[in-house]
N, C-alpha and C. Protein backbone atom coordinates (compact mmCIF):
# COMPACT_ATOMS: atom_id res chain seq x y z
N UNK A 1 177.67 260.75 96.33
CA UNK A 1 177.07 259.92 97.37
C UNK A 1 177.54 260.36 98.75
N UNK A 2 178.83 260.54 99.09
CA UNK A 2 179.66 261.40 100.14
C UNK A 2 178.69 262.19 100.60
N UNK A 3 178.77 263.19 99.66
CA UNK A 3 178.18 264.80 99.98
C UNK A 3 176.47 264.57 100.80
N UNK A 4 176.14 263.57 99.77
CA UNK A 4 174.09 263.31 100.31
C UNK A 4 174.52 262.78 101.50
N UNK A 5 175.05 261.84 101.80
CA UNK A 5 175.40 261.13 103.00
C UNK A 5 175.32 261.92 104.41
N UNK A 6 176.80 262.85 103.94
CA UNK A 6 177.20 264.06 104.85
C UNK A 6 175.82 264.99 104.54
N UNK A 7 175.53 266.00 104.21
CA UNK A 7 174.06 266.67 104.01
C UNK A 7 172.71 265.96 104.98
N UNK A 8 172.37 264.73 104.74
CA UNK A 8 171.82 263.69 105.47
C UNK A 8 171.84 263.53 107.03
N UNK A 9 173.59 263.49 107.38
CA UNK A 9 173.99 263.45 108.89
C UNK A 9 173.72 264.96 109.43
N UNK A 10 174.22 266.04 108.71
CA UNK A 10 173.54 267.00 109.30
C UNK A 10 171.99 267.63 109.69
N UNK A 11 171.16 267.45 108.59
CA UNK A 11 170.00 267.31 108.99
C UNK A 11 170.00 266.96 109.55
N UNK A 12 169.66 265.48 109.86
CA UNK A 12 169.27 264.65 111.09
C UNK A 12 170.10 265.13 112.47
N UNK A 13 171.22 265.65 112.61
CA UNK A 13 171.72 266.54 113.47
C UNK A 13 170.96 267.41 114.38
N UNK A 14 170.74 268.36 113.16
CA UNK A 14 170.00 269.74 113.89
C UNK A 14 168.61 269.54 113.84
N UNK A 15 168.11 268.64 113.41
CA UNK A 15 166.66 268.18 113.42
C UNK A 15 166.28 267.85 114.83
N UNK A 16 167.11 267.15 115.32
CA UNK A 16 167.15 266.17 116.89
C UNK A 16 167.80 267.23 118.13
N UNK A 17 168.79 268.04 117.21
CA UNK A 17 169.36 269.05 118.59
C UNK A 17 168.09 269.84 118.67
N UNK A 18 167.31 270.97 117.83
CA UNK A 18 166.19 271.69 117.66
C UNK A 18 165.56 271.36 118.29
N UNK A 19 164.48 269.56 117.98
CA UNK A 19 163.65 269.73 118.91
C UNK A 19 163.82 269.44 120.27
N UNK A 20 165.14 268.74 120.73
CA UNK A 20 165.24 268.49 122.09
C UNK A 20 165.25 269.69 122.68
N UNK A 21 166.17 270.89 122.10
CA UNK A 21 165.65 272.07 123.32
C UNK A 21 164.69 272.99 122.94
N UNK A 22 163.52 272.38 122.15
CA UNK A 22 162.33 273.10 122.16
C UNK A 22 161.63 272.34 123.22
N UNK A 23 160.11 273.44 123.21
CA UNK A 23 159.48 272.97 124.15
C UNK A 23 158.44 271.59 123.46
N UNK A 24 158.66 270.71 124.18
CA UNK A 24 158.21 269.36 123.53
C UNK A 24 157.46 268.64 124.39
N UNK A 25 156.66 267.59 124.51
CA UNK A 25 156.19 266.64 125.19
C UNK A 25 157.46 265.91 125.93
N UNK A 26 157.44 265.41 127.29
CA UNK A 26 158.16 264.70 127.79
C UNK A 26 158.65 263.42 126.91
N UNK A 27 159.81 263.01 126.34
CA UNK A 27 160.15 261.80 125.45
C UNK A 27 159.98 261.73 124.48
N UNK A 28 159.11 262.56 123.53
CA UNK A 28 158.37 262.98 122.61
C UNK A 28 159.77 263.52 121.89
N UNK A 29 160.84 262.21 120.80
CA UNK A 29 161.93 263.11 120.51
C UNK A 29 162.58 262.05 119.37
N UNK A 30 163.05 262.66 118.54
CA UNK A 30 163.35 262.08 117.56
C UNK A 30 165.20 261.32 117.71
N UNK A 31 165.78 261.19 119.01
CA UNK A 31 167.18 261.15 118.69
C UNK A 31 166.89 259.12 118.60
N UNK A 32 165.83 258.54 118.95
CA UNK A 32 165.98 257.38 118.67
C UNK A 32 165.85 257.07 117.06
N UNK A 33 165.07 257.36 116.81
CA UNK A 33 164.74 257.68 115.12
C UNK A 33 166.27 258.27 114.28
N UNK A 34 166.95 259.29 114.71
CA UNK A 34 168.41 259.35 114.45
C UNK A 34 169.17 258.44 114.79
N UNK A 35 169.34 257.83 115.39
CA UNK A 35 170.19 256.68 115.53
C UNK A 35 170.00 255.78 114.80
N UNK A 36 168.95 255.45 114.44
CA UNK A 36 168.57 254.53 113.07
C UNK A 36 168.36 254.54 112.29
N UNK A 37 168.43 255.95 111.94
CA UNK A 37 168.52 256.32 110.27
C UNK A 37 170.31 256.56 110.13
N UNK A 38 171.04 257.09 111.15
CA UNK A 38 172.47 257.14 110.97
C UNK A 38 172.81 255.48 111.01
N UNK A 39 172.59 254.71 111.45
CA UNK A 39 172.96 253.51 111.85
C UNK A 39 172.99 252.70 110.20
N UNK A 40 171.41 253.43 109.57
CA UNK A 40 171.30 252.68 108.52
C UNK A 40 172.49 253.31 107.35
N UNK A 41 172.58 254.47 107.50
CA UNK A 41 173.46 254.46 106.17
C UNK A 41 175.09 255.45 106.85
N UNK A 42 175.79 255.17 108.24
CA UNK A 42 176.61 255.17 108.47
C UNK A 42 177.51 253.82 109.28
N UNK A 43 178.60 253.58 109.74
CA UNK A 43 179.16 253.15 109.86
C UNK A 43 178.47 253.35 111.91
N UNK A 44 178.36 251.72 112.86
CA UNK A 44 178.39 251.92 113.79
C UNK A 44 179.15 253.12 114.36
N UNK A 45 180.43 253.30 114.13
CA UNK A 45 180.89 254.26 114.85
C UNK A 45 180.58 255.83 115.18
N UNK A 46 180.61 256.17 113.55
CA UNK A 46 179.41 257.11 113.23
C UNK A 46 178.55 257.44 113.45
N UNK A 47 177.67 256.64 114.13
CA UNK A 47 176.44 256.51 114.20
C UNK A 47 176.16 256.75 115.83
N UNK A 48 176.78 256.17 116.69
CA UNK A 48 177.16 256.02 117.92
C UNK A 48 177.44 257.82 118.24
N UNK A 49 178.35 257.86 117.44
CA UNK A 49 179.31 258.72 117.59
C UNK A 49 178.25 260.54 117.53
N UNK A 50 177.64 260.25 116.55
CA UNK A 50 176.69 261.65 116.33
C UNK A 50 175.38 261.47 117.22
N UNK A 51 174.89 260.23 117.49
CA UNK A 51 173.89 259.75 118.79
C UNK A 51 174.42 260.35 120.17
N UNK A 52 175.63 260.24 120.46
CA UNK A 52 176.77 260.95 121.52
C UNK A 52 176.59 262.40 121.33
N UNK A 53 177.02 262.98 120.53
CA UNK A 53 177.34 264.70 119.91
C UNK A 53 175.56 265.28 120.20
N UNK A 54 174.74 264.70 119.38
CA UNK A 54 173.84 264.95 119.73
C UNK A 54 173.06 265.22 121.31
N UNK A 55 173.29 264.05 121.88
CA UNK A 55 173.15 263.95 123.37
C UNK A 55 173.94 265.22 124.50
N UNK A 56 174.93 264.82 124.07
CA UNK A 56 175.92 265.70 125.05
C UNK A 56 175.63 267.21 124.46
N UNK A 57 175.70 267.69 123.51
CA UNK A 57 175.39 269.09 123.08
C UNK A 57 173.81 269.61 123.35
N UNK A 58 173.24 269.30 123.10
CA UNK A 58 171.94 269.68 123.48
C UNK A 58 171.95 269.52 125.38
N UNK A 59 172.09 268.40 125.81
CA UNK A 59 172.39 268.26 126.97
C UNK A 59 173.28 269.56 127.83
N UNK A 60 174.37 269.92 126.98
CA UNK A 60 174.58 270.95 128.16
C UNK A 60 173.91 272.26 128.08
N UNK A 61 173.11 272.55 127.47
CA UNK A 61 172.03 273.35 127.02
C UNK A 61 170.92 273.60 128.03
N UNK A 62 170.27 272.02 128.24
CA UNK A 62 169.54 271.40 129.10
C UNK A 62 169.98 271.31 130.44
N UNK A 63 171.00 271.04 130.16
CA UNK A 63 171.63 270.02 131.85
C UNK A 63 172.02 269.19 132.04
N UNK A 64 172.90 268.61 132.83
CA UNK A 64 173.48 267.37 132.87
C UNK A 64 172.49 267.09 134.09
N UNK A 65 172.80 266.01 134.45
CA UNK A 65 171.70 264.82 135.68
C UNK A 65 172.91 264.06 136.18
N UNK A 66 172.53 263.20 137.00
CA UNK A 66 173.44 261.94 137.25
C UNK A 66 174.10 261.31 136.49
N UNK A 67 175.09 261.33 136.69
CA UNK A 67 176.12 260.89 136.08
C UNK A 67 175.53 258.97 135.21
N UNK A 68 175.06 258.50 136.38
CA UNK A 68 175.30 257.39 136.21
C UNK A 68 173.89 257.16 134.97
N UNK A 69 172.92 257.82 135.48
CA UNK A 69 171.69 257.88 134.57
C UNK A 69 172.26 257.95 133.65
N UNK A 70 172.34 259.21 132.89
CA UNK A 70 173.33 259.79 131.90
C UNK A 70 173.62 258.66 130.98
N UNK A 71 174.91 257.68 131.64
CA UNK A 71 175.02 256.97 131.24
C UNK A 71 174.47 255.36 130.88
N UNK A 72 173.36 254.97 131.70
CA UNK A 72 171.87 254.75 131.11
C UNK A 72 171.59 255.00 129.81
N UNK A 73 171.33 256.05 129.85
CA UNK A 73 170.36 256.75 128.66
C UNK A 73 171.12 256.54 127.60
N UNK A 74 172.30 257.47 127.52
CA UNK A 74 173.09 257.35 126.53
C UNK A 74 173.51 255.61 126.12
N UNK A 75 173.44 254.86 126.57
CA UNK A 75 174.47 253.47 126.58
C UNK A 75 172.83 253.09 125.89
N UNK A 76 171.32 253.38 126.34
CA UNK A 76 170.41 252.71 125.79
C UNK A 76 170.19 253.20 124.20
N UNK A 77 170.19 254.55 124.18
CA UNK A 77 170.07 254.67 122.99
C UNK A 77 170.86 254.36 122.19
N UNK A 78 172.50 254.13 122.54
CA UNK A 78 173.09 253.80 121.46
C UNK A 78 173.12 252.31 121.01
N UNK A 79 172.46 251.33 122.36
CA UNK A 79 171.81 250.20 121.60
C UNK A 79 170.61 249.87 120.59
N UNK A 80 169.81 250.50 121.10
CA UNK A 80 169.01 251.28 120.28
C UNK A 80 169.13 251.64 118.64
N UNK A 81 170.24 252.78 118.55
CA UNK A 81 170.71 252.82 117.20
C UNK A 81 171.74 251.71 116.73
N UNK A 82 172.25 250.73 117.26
CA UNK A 82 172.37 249.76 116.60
C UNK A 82 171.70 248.96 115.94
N UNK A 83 170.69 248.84 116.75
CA UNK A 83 169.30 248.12 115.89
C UNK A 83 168.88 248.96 114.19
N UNK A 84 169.40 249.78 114.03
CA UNK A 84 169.52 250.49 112.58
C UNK A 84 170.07 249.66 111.68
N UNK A 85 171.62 248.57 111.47
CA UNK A 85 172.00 247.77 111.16
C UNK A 85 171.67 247.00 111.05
N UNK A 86 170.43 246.21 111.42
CA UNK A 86 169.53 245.16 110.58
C UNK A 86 168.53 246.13 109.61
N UNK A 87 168.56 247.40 109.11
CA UNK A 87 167.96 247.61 107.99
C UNK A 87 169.32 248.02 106.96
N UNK A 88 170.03 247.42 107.19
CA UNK A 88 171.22 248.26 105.61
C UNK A 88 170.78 247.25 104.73
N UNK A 89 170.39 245.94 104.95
CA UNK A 89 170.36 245.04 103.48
C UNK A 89 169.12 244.81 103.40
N UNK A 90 167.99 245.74 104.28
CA UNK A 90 166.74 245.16 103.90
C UNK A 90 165.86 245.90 104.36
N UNK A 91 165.50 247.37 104.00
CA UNK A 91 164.92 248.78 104.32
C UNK A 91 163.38 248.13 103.99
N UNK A 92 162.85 248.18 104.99
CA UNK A 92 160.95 247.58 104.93
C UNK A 92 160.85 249.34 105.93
N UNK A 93 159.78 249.51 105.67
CA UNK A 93 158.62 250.55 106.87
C UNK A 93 158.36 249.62 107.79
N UNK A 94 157.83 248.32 107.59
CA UNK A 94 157.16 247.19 108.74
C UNK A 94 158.81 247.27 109.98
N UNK A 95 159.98 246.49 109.28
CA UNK A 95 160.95 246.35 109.95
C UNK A 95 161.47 247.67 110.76
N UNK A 96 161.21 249.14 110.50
CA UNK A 96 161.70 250.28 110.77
C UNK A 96 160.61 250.50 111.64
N UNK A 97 159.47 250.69 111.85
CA UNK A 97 158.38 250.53 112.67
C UNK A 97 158.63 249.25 113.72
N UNK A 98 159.26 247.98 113.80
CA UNK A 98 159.18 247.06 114.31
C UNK A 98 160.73 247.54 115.29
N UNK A 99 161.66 247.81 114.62
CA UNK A 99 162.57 248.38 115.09
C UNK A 99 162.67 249.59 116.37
N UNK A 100 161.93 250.41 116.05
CA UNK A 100 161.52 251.34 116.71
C UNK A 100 160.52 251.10 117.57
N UNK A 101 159.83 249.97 117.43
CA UNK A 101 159.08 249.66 119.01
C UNK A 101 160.08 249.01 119.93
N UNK A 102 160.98 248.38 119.31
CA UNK A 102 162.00 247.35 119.95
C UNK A 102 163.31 248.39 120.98
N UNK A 103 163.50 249.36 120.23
CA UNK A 103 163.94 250.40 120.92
C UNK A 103 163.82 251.08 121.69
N UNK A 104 162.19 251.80 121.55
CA UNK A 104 161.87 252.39 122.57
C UNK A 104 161.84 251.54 123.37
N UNK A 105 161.00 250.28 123.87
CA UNK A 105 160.74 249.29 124.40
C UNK A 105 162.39 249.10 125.43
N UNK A 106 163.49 248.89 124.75
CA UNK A 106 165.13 249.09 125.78
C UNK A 106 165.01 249.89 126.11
N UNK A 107 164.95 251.37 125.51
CA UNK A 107 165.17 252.42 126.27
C UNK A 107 164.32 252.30 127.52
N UNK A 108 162.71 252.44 127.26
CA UNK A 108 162.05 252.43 128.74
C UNK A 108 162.66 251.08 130.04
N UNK A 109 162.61 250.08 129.23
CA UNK A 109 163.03 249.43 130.75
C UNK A 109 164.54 249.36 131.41
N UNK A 110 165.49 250.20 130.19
CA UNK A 110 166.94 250.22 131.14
C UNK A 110 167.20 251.31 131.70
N UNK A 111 166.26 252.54 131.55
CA UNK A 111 166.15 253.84 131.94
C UNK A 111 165.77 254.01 133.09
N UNK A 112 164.53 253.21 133.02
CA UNK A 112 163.70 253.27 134.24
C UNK A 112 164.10 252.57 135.17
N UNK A 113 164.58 251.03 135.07
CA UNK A 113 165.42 250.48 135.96
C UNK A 113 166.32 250.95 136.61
N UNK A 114 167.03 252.15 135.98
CA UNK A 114 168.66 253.11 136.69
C UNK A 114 167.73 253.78 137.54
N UNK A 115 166.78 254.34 136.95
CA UNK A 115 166.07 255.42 138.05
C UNK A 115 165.35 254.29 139.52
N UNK A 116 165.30 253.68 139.32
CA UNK A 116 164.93 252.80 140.42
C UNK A 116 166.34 252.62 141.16
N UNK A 117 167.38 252.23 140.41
CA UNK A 117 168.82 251.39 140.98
C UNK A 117 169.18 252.91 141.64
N UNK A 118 169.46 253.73 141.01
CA UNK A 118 170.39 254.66 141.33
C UNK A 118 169.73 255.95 142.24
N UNK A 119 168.68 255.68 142.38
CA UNK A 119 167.70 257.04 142.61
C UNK A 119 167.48 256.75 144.28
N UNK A 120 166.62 257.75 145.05
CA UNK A 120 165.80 257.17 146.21
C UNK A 120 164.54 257.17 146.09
N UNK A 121 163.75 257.21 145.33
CA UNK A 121 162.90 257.49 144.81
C UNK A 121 161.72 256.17 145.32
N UNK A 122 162.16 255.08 144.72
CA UNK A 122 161.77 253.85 144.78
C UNK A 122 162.14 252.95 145.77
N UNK A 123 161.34 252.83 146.44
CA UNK A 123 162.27 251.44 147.32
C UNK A 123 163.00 250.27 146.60
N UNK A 124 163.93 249.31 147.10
CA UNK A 124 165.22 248.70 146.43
C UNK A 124 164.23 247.50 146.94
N UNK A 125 163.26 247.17 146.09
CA UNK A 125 162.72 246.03 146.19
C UNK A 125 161.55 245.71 145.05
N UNK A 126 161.45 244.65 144.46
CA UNK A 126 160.74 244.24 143.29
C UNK A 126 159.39 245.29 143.15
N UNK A 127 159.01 245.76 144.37
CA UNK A 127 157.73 246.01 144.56
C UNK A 127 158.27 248.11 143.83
N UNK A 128 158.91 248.26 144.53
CA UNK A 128 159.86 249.46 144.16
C UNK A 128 160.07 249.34 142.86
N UNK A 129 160.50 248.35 141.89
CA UNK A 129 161.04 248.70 140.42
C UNK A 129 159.78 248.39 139.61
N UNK A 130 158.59 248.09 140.03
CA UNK A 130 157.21 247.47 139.40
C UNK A 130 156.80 248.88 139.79
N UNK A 131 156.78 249.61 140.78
CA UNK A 131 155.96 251.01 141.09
C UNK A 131 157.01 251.90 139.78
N UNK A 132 158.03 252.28 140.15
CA UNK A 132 159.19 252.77 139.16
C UNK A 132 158.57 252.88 137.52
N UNK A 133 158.55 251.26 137.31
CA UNK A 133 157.85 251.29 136.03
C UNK A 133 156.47 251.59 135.42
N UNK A 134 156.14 251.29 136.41
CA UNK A 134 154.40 251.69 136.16
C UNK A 134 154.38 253.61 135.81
N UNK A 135 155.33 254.21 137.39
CA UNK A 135 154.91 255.75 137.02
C UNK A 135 155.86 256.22 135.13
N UNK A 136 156.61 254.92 135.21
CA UNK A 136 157.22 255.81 133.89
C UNK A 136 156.32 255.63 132.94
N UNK A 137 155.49 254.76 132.45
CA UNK A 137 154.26 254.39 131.50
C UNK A 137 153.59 255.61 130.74
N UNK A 138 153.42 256.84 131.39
CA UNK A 138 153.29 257.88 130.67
C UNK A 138 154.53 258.60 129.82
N UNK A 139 155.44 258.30 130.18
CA UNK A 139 156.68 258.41 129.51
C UNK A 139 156.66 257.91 128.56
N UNK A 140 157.06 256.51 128.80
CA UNK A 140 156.91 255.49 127.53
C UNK A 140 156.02 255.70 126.85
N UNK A 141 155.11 255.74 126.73
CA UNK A 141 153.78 256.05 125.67
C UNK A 141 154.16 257.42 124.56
N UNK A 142 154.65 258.38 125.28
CA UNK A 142 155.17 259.52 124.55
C UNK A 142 156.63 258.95 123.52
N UNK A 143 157.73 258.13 124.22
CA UNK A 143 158.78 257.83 123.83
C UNK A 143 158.03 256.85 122.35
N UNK A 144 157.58 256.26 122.44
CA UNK A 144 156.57 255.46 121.79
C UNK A 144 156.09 255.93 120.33
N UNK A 145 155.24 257.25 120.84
CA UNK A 145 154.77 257.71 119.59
C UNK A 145 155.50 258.81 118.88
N UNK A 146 156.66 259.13 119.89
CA UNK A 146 158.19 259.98 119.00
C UNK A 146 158.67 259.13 118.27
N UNK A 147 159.12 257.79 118.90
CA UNK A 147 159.75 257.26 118.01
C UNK A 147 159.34 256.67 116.94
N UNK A 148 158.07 256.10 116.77
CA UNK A 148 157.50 255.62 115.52
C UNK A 148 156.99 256.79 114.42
N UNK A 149 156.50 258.41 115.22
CA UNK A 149 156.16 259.26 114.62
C UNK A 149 157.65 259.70 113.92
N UNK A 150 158.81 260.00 114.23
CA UNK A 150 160.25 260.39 113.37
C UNK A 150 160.42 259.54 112.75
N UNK A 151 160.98 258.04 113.10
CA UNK A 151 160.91 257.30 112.34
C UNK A 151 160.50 256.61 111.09
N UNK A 152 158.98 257.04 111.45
CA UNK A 152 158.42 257.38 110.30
C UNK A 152 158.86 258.18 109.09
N UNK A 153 158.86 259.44 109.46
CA UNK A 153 159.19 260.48 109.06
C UNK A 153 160.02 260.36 108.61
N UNK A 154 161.03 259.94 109.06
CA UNK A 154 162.47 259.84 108.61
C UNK A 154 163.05 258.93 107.83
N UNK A 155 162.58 258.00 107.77
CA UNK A 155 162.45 256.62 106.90
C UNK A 155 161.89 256.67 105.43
N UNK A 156 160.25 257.37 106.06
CA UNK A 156 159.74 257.49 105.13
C UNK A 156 160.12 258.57 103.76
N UNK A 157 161.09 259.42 103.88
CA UNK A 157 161.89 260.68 103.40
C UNK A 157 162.30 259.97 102.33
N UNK A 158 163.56 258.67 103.48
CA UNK A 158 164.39 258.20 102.67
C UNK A 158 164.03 257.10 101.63
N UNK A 159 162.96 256.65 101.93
CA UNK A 159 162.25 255.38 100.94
C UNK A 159 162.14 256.63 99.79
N UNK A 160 160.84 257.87 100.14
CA UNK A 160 161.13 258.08 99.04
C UNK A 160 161.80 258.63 97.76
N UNK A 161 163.18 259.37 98.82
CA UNK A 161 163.90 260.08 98.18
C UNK A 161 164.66 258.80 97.22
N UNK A 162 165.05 257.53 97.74
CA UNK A 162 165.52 256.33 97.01
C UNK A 162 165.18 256.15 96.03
N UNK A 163 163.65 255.91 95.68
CA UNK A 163 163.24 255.79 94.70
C UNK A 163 162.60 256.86 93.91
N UNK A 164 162.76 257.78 93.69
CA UNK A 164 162.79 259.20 93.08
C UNK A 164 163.64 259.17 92.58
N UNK A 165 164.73 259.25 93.51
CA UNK A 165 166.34 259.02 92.58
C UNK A 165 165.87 258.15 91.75
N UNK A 166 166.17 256.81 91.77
CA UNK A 166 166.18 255.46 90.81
C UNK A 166 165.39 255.88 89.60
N UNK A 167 164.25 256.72 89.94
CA UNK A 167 163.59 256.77 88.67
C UNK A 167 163.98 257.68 88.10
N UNK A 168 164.51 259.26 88.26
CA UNK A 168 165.55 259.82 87.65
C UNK A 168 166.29 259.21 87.04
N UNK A 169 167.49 258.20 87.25
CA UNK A 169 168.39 257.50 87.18
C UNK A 169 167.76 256.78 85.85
N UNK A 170 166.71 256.01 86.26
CA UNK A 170 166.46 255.18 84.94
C UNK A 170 165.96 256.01 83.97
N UNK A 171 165.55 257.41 84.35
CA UNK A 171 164.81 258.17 82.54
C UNK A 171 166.25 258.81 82.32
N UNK A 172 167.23 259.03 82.62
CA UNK A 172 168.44 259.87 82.64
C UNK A 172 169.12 258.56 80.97
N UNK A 173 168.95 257.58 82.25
CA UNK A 173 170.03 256.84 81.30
C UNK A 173 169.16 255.72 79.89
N UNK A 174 167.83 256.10 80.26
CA UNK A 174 167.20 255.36 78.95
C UNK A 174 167.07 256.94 78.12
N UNK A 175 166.84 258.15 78.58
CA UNK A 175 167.60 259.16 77.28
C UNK A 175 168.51 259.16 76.49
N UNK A 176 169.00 258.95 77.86
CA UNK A 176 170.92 259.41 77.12
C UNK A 176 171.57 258.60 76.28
N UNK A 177 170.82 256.99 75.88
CA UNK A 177 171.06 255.81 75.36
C UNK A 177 170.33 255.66 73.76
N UNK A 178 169.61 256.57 73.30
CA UNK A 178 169.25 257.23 72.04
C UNK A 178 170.20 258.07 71.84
């Protein structure tokens, strides 16, 4: 169980480093979808922790940005992959899909809010963080259909690698019981 576990975290590793420094759609990226598949079958810390590794390694690849963004982003997604921990006792597609709108959904408005707070971009007035959000909307839409498209993907692996196993499991041991 160890070994699949570990095997598991790496994939999802180099799956998320790969495509971030390929050439991709803006947001269009699976590290939210990693965070909630690590979330689901690692330990918060863990989970946090390779959401981080992930980020920062590919990132210096990419580039670092503002500091403070940075820490935005990173601090959203790893709320984000907490939301993985309401599926350990109760793995649905509906809830992992529901999850992953709920995510992207933080990520866009605490992201976009820093880029308003921290940026000059926007004027420092309601009218400024309503323009802010509006131009990110093409963003979000991409963040959107990464994250429900991996998620998918990624979920969907594990539903059915689960029960593949199980049914192995049950012809293994109704053999071996003759």
């Amino acid at each position: 169980m160890k070994q699949r576990k570990f095997f598991i975290l790496l994939i999802v590793f180099f799956i998320a480093f790969l495509v971030r420094l390929s050439d991709h759609p803006a947001n269009f990226s699976p590290v939210l979808a990693v965070a909630l598949v690590s979330s689901y079958y690692f330990s918060k810390k863990i989970s946090v922790g390779l959401l981080l590794a992930i980020m920062l390694v590919s990132d210096m690849f990419l580039g670092f940005y503002d500091w403070r963004l940075m820490v935005v982003v990173y601090g959203s997604l790893a709320i984000a992959g907490l939301l993985g921990s309401f599926l350990k006792n109760d793995l649905r597609f509906s809830k992992v899909m529901v999850l992953s709108l709920v995510g992207s959904t933080v990520f866009f408005l605490l992201t976009n809010t820093a880029v308003w707070a921290f940026s000059s971009w926007y004027p420092a007035t309601i009218g400024g963080l309503l323009e802010c959000l509006a131009s990110g909307l093409p963003f979000f839409r991409n963040t959107l259909l990464g994250d429900l498209f991996f998620s998918g993907v990624f979920f969907g692996l594990i539903m059915a690698w689960e029960k593949y196993s199980s049914v192995i499991k049950n012809k293994v041991s109704v053999t071996s019981s003759y």
